[in-house]
Each structure stands twice: as C-alpha cells, then as structure tokens.
C-alpha atoms as a PDB file:
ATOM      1  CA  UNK A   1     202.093 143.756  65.398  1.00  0.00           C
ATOM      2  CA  UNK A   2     202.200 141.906  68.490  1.00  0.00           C
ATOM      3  CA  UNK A   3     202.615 137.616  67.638  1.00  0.00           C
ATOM      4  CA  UNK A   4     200.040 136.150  68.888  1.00  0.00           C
ATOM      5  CA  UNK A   5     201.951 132.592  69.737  1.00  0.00           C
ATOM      6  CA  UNK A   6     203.685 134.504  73.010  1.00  0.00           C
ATOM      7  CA  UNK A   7     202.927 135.474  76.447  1.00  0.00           C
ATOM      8  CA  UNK A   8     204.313 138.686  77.179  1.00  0.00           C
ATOM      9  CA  UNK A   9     204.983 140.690  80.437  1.00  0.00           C
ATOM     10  CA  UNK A  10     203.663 144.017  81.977  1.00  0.00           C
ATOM     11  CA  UNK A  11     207.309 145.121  81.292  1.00  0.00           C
ATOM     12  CA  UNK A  12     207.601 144.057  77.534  1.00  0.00           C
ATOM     13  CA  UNK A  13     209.387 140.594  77.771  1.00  0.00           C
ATOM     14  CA  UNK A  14     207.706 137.972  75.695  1.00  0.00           C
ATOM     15  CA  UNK A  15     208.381 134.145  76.168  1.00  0.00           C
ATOM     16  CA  UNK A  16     207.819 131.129  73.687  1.00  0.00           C
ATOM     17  CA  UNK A  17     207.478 127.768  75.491  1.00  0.00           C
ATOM     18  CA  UNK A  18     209.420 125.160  73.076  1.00  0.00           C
ATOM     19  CA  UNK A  19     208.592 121.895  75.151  1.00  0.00           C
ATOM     20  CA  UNK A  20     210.157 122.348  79.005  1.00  0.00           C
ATOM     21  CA  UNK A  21     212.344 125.230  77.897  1.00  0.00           C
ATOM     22  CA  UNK A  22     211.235 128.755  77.125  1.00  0.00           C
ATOM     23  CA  UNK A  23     212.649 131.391  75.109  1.00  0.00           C
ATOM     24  CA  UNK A  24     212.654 135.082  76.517  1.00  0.00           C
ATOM     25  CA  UNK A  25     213.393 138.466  74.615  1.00  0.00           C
ATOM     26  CA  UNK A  26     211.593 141.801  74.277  1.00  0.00           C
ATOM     27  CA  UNK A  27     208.857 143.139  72.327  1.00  0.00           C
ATOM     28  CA  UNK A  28     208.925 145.240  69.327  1.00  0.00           C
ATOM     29  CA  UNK A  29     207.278 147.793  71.140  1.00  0.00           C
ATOM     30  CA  UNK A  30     210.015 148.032  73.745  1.00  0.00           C
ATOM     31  CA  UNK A  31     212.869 147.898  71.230  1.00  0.00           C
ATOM     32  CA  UNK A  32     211.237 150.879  69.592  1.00  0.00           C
ATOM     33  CA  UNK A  33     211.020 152.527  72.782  1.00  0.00           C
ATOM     34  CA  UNK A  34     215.017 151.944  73.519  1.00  0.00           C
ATOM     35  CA  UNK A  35     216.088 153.071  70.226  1.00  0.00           C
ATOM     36  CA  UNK A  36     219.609 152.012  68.706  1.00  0.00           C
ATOM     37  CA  UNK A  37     220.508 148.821  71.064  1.00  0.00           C
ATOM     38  CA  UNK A  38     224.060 149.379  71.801  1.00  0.00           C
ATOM     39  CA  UNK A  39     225.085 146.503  74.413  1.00  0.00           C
ATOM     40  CA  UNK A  40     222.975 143.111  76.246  1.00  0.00           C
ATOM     41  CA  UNK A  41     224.364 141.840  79.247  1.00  0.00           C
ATOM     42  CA  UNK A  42     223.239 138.600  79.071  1.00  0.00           C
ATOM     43  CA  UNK A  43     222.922 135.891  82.003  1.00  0.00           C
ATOM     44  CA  UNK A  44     225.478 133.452  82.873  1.00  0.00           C
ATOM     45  CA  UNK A  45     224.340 130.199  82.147  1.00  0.00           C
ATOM     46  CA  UNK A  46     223.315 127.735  84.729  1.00  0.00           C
ATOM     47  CA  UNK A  47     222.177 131.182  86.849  1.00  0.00           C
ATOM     48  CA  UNK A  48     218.513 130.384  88.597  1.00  0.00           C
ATOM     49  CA  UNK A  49     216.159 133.192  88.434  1.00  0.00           C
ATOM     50  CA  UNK A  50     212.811 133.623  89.974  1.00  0.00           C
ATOM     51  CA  UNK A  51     209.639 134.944  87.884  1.00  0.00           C
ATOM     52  CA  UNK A  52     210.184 138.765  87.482  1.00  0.00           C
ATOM     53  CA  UNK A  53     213.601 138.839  89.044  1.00  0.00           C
ATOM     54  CA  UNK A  54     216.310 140.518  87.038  1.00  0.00           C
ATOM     55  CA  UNK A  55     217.396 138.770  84.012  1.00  0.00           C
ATOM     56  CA  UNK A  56     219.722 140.394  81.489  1.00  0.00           C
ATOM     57  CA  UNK A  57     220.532 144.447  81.157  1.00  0.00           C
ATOM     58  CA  UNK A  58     219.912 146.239  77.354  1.00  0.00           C
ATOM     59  CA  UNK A  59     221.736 149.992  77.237  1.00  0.00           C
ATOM     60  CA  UNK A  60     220.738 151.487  74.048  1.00  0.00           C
ATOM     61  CA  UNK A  61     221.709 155.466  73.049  1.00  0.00           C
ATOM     62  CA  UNK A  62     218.404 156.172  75.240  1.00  0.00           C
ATOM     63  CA  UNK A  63     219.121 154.471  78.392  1.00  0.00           C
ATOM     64  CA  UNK A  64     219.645 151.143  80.137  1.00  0.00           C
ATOM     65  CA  UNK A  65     216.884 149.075  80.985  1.00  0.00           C
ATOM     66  CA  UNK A  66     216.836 145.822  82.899  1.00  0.00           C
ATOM     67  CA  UNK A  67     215.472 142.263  81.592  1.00  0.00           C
ATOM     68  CA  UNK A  68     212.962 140.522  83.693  1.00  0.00           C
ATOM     69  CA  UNK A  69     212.440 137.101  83.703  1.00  0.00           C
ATOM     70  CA  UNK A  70     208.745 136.233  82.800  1.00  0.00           C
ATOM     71  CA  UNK A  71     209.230 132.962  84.360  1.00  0.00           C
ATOM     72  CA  UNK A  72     210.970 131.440  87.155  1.00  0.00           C
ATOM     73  CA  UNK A  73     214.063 128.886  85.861  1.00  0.00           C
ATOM     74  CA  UNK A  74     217.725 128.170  85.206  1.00  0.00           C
ATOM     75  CA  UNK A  75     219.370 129.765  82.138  1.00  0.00           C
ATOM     76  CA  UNK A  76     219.984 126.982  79.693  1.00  0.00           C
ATOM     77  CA  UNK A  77     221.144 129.001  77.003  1.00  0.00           C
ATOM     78  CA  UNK A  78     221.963 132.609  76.116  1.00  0.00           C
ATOM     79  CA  UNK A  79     222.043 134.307  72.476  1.00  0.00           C
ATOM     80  CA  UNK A  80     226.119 134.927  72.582  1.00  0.00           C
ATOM     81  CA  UNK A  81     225.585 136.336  68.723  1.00  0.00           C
ATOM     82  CA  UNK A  82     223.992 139.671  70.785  1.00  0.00           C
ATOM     83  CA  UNK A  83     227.549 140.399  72.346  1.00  0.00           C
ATOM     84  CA  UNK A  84     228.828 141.348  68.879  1.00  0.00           C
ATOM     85  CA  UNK A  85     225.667 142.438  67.249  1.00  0.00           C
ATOM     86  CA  UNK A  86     223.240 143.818  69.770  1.00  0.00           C
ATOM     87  CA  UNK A  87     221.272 146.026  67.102  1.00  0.00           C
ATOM     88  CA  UNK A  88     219.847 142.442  66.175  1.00  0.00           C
ATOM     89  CA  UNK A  89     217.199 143.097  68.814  1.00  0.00           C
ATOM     90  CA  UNK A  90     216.264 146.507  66.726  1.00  0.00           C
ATOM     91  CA  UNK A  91     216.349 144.370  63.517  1.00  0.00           C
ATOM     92  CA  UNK A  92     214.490 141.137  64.694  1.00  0.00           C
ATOM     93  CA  UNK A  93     213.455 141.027  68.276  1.00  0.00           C
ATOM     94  CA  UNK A  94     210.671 138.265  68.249  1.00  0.00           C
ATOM     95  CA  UNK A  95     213.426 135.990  66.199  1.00  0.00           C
ATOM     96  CA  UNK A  96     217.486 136.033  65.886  1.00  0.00           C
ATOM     97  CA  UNK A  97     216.862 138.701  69.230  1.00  0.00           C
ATOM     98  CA  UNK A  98     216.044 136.663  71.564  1.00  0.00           C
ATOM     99  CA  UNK A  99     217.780 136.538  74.709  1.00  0.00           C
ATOM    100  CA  UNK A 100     218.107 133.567  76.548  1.00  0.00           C
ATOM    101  CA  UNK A 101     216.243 129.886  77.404  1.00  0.00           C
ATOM    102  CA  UNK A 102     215.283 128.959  80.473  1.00  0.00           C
ATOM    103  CA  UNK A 103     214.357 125.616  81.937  1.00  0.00           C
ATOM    104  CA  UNK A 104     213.017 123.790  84.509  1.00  0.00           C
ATOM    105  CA  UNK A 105     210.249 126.230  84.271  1.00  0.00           C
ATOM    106  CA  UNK A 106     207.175 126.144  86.675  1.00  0.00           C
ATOM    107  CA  UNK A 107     203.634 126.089  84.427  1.00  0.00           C
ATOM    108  CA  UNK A 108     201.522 127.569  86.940  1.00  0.00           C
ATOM    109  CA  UNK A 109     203.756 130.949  86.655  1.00  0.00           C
ATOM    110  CA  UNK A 110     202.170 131.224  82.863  1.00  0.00           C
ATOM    111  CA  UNK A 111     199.165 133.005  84.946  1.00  0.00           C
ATOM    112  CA  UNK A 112     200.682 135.774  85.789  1.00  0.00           C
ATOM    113  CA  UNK A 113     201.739 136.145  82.051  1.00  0.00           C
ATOM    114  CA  UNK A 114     199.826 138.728  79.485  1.00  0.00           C
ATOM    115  CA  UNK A 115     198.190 136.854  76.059  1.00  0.00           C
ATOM    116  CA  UNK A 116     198.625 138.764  73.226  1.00  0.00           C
ATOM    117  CA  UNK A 117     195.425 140.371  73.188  1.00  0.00           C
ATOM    118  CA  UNK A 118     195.618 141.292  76.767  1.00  0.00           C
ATOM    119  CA  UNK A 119     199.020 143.273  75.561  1.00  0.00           C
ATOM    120  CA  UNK A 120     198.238 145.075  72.589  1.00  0.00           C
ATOM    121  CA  UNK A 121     195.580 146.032  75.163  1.00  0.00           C
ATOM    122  CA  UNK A 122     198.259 147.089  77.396  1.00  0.00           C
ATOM    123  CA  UNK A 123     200.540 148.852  74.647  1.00  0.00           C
ATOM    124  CA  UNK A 124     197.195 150.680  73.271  1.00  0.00           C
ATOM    125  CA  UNK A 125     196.900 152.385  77.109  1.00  0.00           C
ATOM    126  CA  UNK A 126     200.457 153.591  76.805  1.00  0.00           C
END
C-alpha cells in the first residue's frame, strides 16, 4: 500500500514535508525489490544536494542502489540508528526507515514530485 500523505519519486524515494524540513526514505516497493538491506551510506550532515542528485547509497544481498534526493536542500539530519540496523528499512521503510531531513527546501521542486496515486500508477506499469 502506497501512503497517501507522501510525494514519491520516479525512482522510489518518498518525502514527508514536516514544516520547512522534509523527510526522505524509500518505498516499500523498492525495499521489496532490494531484498535483505545489508548497509546505508548515509549523507554527511550539513552536505547541500540538488533535486535528484545523489543522496545516500543502500547495498542489500541483491545489489547497491543509489538514493536520490527528491528535493533540492541541506541535510539537517540523518537516521544514524540505520548504521547498526539497516534491515529497519525492510521492516519499516515509510517510518523508523527513513533516511535523512533536509532543509531549506525549495516548494516549487514539489512539481516534479509523483502523488500517491500518480505512483501506484507508476508501480502498477512495472
């Protein structure tokens, strides 16, 4: 089930906006599709990123895949509790999974951004 609170990406990020900071992980459809999450590179804090630019790096026993960032920012905060227990993407990626917070956000990037219905649409195609 895809929440329907969250923009999500062509590339399976989704982001929560919580005032002028968002939240950014991946969806349940692209944990599924990684298997077992072994490792998360996360960001280094205070690191600016532009919209879509690389963001983090998951490896799982499938492969590695690169983060993107759904929205252009500067990391304010990254989920340290992945670096011992990255399987918590597997077990709750739309909650304790997330990945990192970004702020300083621009709005007018949200367009480029997938509603919910638009990517179930987009996960149905797949």
């Amino acid at each position: 089930m895809v929440p329907q609170n969250l923009l999500y990406t062509e590339e399976h990020e989704w982001v929560r906006l919580e005032g002028d900071s968002a939240t950014i992980g991946i969806s349940d459809y692209a944990q599924e599709a990684l298997g077992d999450i072994t490792f998360v590179e996360l960001p280094e804090v205070g690191k600016q990123v532009a919209q879509f630019e690389d963001l983090a790096v998951i490896e799982s026993v499938k492969a590695a895949s690169d983060i993107y960032a759904p929205l252009g920012g500067q990391v304010l905060e990254v989920n340290s509790a992945l670096e011992e227990a990255p399987e918590t993407i597997n077990r709750d990626c739309y909650g304790e999974g997330w990945i990192c917070k970004l702020t300083g956000i621009v709005e007018a990037e949200m367009e480029k951004l997938l509603s919910s219905e638009a990517y179930e649409k987009l996960i149905a195609s797949e």
